[in-house]
PDB file of N, CA and C in Angstrom:
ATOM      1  N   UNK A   1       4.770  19.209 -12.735  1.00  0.00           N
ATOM      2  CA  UNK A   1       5.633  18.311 -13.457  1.00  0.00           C
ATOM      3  C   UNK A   1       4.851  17.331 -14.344  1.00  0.00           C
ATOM      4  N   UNK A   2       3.601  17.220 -13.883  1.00  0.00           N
ATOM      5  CA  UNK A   2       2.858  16.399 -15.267  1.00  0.00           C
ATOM      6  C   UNK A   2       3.079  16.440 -16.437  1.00  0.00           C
ATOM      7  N   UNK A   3       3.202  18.030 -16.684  1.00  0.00           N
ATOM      8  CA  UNK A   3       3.313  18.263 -18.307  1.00  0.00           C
ATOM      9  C   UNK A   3       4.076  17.443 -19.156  1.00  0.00           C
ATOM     10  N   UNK A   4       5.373  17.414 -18.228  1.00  0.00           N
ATOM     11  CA  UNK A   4       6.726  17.406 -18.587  1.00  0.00           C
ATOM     12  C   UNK A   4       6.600  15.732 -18.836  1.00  0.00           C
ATOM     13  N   UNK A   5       5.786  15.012 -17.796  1.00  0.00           N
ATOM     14  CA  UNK A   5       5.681  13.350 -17.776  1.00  0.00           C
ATOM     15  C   UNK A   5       4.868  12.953 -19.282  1.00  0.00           C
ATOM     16  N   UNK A   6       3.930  14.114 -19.301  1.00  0.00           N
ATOM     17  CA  UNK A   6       2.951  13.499 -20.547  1.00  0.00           C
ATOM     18  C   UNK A   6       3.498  14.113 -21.820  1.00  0.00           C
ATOM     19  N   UNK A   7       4.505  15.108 -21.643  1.00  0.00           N
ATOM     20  CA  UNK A   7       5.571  14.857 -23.186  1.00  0.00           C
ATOM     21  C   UNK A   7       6.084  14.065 -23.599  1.00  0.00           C
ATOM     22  N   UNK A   8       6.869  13.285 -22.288  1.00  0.00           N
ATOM     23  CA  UNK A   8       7.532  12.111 -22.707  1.00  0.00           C
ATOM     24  C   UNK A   8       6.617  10.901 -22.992  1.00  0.00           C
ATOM     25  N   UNK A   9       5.159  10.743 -22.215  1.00  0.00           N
ATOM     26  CA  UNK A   9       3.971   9.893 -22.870  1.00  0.00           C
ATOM     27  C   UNK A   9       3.679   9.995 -24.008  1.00  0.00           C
ATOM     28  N   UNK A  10       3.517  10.878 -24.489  1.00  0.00           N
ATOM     29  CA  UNK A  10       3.087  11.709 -26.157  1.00  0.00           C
ATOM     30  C   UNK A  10       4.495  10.902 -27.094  1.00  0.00           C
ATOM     31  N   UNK A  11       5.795  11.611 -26.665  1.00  0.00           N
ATOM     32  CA  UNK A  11       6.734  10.907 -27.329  1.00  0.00           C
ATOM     33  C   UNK A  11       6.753   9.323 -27.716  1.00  0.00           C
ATOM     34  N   UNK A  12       7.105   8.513 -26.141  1.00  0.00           N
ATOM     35  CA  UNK A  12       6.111   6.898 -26.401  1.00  0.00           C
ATOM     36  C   UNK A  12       5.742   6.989 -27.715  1.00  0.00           C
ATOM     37  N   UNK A  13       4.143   7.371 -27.506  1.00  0.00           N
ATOM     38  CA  UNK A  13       3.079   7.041 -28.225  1.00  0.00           C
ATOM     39  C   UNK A  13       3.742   7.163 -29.941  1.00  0.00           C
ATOM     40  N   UNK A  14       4.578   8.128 -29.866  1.00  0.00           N
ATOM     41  CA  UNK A  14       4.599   8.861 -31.159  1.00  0.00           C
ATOM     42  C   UNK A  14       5.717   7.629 -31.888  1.00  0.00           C
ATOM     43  N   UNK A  15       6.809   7.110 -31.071  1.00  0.00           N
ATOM     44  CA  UNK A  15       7.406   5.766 -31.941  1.00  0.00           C
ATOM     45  C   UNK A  15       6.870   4.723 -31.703  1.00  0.00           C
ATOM     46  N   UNK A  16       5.728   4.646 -30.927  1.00  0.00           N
ATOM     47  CA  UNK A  16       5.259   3.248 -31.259  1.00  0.00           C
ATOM     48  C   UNK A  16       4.194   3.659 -32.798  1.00  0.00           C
ATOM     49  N   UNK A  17       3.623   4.532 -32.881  1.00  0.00           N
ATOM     50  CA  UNK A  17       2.716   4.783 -33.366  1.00  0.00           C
ATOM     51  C   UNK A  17       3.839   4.961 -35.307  1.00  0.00           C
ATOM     52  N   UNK A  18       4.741   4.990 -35.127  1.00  0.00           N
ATOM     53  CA  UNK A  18       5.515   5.668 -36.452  1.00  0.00           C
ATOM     54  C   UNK A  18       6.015   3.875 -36.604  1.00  0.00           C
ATOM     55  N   UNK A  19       6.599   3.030 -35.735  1.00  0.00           N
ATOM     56  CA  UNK A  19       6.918   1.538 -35.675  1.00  0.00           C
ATOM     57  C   UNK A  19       6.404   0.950 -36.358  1.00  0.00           C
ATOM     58  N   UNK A  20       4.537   1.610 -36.164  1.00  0.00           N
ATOM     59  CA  UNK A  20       3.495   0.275 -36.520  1.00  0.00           C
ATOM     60  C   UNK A  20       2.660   1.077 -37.505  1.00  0.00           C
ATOM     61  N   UNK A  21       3.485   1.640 -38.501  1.00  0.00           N
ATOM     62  CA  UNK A  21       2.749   2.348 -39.733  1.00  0.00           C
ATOM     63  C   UNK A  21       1.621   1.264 -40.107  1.00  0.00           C
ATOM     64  N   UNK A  22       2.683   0.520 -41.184  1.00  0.00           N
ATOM     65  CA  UNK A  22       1.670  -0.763 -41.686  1.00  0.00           C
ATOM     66  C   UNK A  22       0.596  -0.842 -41.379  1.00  0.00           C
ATOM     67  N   UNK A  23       0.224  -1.268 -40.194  1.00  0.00           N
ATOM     68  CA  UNK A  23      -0.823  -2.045 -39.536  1.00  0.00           C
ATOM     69  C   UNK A  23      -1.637  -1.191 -39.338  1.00  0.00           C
ATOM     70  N   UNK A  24      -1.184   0.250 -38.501  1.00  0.00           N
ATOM     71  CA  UNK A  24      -2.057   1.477 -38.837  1.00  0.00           C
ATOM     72  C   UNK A  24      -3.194   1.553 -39.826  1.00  0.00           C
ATOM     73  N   UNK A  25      -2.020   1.623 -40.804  1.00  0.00           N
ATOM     74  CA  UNK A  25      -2.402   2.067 -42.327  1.00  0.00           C
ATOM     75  C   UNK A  25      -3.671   0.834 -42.879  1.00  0.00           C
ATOM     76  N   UNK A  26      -3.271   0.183 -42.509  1.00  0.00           N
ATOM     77  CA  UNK A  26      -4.073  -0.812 -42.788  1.00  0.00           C
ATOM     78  C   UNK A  26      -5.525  -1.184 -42.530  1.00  0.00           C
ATOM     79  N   UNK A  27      -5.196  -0.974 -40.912  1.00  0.00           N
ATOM     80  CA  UNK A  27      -6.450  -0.935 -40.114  1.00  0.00           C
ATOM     81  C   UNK A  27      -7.665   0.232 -40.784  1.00  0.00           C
ATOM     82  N   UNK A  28      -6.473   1.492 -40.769  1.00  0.00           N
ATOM     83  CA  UNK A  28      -7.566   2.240 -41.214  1.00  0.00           C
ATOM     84  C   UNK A  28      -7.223   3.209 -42.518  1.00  0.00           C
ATOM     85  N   UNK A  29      -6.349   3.961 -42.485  1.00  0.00           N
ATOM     86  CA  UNK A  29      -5.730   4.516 -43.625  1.00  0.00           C
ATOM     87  C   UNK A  29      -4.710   5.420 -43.808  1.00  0.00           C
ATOM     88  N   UNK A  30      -3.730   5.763 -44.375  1.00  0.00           N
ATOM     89  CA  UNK A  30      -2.839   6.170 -44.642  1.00  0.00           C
ATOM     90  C   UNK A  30      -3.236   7.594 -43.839  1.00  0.00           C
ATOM     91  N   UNK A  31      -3.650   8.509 -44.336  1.00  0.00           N
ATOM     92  CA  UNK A  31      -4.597   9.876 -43.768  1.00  0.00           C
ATOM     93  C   UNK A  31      -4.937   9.568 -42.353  1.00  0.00           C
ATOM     94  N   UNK A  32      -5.765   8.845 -41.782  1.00  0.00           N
ATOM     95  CA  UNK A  32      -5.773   8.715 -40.390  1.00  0.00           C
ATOM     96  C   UNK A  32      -4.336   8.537 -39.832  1.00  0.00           C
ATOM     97  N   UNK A  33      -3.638   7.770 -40.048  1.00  0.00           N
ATOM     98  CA  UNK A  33      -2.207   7.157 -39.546  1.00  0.00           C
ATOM     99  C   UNK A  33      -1.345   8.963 -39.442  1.00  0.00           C
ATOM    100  N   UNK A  34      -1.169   9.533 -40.304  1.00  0.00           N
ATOM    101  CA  UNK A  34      -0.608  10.597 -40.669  1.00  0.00           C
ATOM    102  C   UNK A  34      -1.189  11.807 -40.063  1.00  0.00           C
ATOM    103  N   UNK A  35      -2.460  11.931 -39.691  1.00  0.00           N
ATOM    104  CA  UNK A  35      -3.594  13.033 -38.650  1.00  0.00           C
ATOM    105  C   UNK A  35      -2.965  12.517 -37.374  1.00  0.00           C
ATOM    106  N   UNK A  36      -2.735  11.268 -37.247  1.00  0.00           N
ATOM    107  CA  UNK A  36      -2.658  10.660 -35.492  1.00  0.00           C
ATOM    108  C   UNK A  36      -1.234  11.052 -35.392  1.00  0.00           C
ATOM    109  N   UNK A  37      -0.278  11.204 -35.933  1.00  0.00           N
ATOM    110  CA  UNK A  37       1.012  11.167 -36.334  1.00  0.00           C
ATOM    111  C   UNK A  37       1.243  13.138 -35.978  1.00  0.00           C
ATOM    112  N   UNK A  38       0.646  13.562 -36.672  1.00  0.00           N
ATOM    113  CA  UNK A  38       0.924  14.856 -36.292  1.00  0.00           C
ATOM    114  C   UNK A  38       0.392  15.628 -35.158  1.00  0.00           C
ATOM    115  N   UNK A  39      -0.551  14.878 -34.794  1.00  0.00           N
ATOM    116  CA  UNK A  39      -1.172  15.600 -33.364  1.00  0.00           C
ATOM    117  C   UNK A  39      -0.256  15.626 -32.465  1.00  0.00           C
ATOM    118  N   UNK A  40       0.076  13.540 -32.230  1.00  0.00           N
ATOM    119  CA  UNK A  40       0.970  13.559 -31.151  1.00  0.00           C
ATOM    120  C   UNK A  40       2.072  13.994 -31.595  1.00  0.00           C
ATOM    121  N   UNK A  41       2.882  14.575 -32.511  1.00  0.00           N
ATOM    122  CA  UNK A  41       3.906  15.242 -32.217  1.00  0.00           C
ATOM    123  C   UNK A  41       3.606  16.659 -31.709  1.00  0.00           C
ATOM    124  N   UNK A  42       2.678  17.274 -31.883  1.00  0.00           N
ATOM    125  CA  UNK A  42       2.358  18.830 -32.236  1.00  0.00           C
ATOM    126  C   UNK A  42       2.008  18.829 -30.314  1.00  0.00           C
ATOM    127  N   UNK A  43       1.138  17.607 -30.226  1.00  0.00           N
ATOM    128  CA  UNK A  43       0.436  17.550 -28.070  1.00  0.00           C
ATOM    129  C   UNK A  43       1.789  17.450 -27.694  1.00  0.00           C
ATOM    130  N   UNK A  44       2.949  16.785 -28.109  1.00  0.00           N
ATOM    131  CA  UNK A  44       4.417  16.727 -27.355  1.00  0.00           C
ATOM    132  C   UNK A  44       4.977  17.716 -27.573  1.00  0.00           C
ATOM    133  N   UNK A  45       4.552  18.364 -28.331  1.00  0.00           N
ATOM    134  CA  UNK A  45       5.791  20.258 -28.389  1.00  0.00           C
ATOM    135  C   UNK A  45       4.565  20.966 -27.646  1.00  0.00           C
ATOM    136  N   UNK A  46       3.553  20.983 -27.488  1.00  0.00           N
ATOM    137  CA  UNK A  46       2.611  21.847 -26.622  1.00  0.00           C
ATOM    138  C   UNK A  46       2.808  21.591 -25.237  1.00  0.00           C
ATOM    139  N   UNK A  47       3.262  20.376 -24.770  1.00  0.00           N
ATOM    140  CA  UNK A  47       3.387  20.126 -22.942  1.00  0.00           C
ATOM    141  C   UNK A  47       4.909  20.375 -22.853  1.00  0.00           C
ATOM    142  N   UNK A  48       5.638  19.976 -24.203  1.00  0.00           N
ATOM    143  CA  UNK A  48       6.950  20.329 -23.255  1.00  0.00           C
ATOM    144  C   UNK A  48       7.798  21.810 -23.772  1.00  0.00           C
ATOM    145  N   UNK A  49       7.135  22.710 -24.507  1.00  0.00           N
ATOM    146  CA  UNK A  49       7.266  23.672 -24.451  1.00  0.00           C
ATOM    147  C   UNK A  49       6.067  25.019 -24.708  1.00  0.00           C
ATOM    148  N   UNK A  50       4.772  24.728 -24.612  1.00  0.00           N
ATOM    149  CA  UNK A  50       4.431  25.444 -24.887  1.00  0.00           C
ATOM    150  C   UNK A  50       3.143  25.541 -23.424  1.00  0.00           C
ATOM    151  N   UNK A  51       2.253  26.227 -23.694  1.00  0.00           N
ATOM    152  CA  UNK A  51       1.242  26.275 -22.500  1.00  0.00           C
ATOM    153  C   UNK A  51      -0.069  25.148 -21.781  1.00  0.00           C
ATOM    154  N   UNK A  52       0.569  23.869 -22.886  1.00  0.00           N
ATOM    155  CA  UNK A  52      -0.243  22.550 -22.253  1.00  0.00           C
ATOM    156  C   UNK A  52      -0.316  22.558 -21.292  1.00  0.00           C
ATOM    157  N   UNK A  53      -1.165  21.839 -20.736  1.00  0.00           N
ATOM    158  CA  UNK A  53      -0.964  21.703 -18.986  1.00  0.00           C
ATOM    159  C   UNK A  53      -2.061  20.189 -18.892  1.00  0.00           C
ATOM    160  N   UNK A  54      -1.837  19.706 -17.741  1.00  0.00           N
ATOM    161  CA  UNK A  54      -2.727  18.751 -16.816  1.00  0.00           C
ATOM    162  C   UNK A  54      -2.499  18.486 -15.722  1.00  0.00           C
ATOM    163  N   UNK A  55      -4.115  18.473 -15.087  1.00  0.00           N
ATOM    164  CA  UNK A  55      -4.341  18.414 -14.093  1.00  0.00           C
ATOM    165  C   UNK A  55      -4.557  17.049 -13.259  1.00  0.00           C
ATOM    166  N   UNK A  56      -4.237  16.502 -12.195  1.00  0.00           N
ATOM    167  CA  UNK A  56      -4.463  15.259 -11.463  1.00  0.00           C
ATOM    168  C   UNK A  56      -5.372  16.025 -10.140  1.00  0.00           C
ATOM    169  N   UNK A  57      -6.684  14.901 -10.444  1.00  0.00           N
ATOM    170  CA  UNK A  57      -7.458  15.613  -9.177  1.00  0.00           C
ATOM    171  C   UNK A  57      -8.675  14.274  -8.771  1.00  0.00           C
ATOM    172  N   UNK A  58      -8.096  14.535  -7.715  1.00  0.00           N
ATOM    173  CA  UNK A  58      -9.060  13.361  -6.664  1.00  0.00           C
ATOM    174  C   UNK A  58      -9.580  13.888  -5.751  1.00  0.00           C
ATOM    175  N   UNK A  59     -10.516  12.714  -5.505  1.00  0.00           N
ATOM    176  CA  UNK A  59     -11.984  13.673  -4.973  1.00  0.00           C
ATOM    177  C   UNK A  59     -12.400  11.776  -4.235  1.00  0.00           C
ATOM    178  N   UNK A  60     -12.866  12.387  -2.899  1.00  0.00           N
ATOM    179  CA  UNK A  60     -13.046  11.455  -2.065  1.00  0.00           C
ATOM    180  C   UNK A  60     -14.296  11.510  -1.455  1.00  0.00           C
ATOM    181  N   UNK A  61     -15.195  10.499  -0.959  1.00  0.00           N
ATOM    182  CA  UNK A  61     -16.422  10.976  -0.237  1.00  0.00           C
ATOM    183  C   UNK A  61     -16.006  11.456   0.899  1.00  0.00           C
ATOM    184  N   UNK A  62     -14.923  10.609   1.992  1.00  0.00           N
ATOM    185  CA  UNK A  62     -13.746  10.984   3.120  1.00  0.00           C
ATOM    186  C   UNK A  62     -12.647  11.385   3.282  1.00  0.00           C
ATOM    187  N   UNK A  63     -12.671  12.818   3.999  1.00  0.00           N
ATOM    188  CA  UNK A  63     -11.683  13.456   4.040  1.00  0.00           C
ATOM    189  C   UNK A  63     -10.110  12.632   4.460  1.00  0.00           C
ATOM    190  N   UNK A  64     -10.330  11.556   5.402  1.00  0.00           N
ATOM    191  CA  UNK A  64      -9.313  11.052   5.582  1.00  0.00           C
ATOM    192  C   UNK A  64      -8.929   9.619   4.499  1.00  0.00           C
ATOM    193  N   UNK A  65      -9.383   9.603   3.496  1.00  0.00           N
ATOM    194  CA  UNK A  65      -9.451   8.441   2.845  1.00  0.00           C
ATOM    195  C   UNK A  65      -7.766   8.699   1.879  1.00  0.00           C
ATOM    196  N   UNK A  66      -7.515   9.308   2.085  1.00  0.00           N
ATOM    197  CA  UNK A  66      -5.987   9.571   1.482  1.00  0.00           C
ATOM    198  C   UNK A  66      -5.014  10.692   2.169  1.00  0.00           C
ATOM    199  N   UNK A  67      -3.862  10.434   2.086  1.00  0.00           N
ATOM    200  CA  UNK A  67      -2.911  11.213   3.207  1.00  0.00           C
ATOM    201  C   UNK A  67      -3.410  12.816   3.058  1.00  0.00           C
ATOM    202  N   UNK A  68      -2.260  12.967   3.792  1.00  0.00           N
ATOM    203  CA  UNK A  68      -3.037  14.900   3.743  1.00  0.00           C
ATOM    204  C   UNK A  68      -1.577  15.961   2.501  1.00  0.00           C
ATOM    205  N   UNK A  69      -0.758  15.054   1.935  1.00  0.00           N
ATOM    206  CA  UNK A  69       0.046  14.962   0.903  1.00  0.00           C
ATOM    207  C   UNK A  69       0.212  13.983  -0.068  1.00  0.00           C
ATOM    208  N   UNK A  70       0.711  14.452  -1.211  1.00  0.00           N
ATOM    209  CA  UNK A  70       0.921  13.708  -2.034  1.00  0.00           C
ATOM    210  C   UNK A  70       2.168  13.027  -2.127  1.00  0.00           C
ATOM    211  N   UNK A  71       2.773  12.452  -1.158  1.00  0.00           N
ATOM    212  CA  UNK A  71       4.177  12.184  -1.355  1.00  0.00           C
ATOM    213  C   UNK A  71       3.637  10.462  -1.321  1.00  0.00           C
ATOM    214  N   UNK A  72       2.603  10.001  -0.903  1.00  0.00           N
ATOM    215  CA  UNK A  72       2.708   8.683  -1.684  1.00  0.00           C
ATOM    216  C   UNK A  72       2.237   7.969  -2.711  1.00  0.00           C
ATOM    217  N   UNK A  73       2.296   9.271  -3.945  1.00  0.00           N
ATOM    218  CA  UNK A  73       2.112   9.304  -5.153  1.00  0.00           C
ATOM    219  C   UNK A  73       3.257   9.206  -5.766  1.00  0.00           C
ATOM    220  N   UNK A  74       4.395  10.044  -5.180  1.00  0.00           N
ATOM    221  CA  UNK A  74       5.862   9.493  -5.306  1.00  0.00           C
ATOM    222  C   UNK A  74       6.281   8.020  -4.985  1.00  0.00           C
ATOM    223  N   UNK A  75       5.810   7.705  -4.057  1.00  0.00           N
ATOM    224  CA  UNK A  75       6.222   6.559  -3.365  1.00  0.00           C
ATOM    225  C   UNK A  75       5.731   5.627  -4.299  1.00  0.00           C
ATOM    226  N   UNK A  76       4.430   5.350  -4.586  1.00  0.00           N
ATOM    227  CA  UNK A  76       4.540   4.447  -5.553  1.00  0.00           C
ATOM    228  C   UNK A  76       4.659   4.183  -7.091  1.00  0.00           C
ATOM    229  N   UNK A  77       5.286   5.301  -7.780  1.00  0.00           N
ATOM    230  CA  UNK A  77       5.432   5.753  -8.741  1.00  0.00           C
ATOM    231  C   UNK A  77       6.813   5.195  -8.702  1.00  0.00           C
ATOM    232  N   UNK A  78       7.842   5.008  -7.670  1.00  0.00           N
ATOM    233  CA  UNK A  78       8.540   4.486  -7.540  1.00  0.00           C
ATOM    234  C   UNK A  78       8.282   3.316  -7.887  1.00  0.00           C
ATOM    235  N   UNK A  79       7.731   2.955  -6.885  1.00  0.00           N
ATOM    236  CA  UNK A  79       8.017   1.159  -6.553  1.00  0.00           C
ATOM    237  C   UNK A  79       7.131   0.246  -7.710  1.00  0.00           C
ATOM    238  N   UNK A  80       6.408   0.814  -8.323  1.00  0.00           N
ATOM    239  CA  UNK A  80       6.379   0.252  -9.663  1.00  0.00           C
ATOM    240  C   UNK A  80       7.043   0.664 -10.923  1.00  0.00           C
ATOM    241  N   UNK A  81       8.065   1.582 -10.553  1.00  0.00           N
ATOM    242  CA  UNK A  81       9.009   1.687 -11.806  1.00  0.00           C
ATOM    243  C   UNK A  81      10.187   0.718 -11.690  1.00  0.00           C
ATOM    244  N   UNK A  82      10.582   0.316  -9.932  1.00  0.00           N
ATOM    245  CA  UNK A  82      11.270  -0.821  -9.653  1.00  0.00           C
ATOM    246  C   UNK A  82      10.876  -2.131 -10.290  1.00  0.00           C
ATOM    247  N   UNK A  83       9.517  -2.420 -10.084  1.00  0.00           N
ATOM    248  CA  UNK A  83       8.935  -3.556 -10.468  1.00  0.00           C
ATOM    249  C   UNK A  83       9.179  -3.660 -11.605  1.00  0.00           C
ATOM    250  N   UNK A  84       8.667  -2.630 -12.268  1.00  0.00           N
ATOM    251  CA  UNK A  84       8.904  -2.955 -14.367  1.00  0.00           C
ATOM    252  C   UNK A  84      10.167  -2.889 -14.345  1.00  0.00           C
ATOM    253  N   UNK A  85      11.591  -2.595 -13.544  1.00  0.00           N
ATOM    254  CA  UNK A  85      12.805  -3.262 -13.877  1.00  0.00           C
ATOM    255  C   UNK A  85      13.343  -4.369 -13.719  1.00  0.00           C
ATOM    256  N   UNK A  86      12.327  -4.788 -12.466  1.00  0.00           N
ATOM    257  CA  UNK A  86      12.982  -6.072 -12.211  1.00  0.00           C
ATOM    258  C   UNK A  86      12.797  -7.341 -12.915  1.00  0.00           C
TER     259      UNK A  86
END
């Protein structure tokens, strides 16, 4: 399900990034602004329909240093999506 999370990241990126032409443009140039502009649309049609992929991978010196599942990767993926509502 990453993919699917970092399409909608890519998306983000892609109206903040179209919002703040100007300043873009400014900073650096019309051509850069417009290269950055088409990637992230092109990386958001590659994860959410095409063969993008990513990987999440942790690596511990101790085997017991994190559960033996990932379900409290859910858990707090939650509870800080609560937080940024509240």
């Amino acid at each position: 399900m990453l993919r699917y999370h970092y399409a909608l990241t890519l998306a983000e990126w892609y109206r903040r990034t179209t919002r703040n032409e100007a300043e873009i443009s400014r900073l650096y140039d019309a051509r850069l602004f417009r290269m950055w502009q088409f990637y992230l649309a092109g990386a958001e049609q590659g994860f959410r329909h095409g063969r993008l992929v990513n990987f999440q991978i942790q690596s511990t010196k101790r085997r017991d240093a994190v559960p033996m599942t990932r379900d409290y990767i859910t858990a707090e993926a939650g509870r800080l999506a609560a937080a940024t509502l509240a």
